[in-house]
N, C-alpha and C. Protein backbone atom coordinates (compact mmCIF):
# COMPACT_ATOMS: atom_id res chain seq x y z
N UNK A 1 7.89 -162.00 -84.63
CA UNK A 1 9.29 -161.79 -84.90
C UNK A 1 9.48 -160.33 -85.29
N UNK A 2 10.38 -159.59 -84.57
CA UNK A 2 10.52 -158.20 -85.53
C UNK A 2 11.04 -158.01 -86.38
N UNK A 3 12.09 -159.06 -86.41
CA UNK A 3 12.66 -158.72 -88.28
C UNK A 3 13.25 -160.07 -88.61
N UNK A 4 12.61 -160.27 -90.18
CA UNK A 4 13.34 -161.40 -90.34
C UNK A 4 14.86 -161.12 -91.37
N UNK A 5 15.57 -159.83 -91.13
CA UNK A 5 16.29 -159.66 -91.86
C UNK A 5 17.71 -160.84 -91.96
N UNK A 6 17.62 -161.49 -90.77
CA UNK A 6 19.10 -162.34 -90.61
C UNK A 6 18.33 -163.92 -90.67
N UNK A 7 17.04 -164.10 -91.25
CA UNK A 7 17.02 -165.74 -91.46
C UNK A 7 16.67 -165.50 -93.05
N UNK A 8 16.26 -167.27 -93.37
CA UNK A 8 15.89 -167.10 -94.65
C UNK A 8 15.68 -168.46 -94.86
N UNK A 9 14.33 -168.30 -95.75
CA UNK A 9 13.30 -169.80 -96.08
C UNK A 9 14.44 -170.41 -97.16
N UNK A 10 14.35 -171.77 -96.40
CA UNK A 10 15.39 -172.54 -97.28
C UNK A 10 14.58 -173.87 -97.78
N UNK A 11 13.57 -174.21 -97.39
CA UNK A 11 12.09 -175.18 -97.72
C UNK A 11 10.74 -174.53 -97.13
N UNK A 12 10.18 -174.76 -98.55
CA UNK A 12 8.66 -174.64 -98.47
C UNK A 12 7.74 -175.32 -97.32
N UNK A 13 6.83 -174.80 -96.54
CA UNK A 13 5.85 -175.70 -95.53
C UNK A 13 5.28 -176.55 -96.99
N UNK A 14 4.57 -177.69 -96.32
CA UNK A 14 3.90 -178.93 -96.43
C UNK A 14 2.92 -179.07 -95.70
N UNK A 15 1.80 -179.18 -97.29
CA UNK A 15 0.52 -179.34 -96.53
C UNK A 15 0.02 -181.04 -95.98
N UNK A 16 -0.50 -181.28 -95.14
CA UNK A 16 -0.97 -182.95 -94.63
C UNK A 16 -1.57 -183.57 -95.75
N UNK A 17 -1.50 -184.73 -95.64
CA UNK A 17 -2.22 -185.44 -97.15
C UNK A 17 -3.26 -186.22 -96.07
N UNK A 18 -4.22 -186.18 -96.90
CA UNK A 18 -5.57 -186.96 -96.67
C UNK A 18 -5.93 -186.68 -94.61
N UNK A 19 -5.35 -185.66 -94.56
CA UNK A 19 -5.81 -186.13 -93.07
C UNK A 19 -5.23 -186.54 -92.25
N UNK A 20 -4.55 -187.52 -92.51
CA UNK A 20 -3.59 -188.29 -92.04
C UNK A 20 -2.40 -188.31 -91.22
N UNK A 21 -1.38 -187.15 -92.39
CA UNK A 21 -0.22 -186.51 -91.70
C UNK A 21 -0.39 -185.28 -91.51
N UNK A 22 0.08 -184.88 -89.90
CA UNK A 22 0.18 -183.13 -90.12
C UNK A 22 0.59 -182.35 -91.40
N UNK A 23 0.31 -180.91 -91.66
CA UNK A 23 1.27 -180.32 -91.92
C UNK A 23 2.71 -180.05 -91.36
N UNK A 24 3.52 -179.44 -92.31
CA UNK A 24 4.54 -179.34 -91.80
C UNK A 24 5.34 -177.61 -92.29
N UNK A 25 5.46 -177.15 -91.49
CA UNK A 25 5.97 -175.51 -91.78
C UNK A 25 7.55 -175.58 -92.18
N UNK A 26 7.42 -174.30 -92.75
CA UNK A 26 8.26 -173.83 -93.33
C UNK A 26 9.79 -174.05 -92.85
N UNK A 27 11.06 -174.31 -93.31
CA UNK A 27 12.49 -174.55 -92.70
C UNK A 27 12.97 -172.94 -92.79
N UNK A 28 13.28 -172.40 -91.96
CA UNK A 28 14.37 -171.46 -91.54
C UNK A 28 15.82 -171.62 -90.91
N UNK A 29 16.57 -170.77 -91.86
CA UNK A 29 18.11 -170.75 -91.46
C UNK A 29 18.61 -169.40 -91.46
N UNK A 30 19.64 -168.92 -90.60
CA UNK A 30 20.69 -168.11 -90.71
C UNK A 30 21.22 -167.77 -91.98
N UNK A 31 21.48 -166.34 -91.98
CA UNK A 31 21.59 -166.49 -93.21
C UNK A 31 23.10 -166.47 -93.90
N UNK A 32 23.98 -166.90 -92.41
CA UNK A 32 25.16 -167.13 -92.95
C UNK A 32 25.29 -168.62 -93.11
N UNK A 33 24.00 -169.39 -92.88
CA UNK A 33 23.91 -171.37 -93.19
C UNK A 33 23.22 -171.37 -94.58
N UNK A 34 22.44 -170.60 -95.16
CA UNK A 34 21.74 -170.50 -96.25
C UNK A 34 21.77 -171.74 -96.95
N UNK A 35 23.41 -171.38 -97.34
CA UNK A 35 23.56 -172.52 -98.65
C UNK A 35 24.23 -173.60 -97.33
N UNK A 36 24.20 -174.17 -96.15
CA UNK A 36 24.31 -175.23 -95.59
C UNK A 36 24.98 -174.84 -94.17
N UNK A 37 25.13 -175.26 -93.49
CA UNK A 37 26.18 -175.12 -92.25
C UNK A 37 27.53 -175.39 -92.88
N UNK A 38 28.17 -174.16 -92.31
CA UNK A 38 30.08 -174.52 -92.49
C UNK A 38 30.56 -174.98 -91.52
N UNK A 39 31.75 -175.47 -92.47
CA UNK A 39 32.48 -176.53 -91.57
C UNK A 39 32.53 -176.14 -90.43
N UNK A 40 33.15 -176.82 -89.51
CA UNK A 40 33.66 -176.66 -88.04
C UNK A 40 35.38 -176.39 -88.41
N UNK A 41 35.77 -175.80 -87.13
CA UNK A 41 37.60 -175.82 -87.30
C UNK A 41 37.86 -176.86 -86.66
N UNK A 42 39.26 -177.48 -87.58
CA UNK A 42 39.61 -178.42 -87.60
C UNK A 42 39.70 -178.98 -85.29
N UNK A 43 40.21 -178.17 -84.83
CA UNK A 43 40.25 -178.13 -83.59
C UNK A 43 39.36 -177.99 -82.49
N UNK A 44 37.58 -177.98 -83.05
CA UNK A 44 36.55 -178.17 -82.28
C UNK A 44 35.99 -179.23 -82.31
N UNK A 45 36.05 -180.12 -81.40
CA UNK A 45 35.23 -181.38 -81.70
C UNK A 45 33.95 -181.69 -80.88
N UNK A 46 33.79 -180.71 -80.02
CA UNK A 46 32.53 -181.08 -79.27
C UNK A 46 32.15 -178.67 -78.65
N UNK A 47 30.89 -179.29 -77.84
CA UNK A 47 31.08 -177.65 -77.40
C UNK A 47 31.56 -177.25 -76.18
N UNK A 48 32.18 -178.60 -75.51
CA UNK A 48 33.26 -178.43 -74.64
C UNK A 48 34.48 -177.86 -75.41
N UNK A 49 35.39 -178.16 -76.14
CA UNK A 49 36.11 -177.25 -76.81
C UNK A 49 35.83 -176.00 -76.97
N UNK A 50 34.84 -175.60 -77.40
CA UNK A 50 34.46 -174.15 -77.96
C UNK A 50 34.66 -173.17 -76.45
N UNK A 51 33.88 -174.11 -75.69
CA UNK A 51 33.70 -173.23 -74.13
C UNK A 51 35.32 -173.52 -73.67
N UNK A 52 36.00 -174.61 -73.44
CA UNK A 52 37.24 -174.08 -73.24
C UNK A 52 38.32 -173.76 -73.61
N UNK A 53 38.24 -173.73 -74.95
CA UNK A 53 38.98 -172.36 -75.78
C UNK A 53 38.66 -171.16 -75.60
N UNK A 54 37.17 -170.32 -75.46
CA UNK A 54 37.16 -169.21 -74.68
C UNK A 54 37.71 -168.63 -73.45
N UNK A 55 37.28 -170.09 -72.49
CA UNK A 55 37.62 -169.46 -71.02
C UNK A 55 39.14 -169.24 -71.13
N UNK A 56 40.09 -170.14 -71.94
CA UNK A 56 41.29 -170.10 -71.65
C UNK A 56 41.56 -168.23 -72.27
N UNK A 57 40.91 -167.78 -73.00
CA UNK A 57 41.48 -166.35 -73.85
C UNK A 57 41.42 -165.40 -72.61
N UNK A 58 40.48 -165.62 -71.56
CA UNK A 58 40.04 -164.87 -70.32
C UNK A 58 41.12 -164.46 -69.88
């Protein structure tokens, strides 16, 4: 990665117990999700919306 200036560790990796279960690495987020994902606008309900609310600005 060349920079991790725009993510940020939001959970610790996990080591496997007994063998058994993998480990499990570290959670990374954006670091505008940090403290969670924000809402959606009230007027997007899928990412068909998103894509044709753009095309229509064209």
């Amino acid at each position: 990665m060349a920079t991790d200036r725009f993510i940020v560790e939001v959970e610790k990796g996990k080591e496997g117990v007994d063998g058994g279960s993998p480990s499990v690495g570290s959670v990374y987020r954006s670091i505008y999700a940090k403290d969670g994902f924000p809402e959606p606008a009230d007027d997007l309900l899928s990412c068909w919306d998103i894509f044709r609310l753009d095309i229509s600005l064209l």
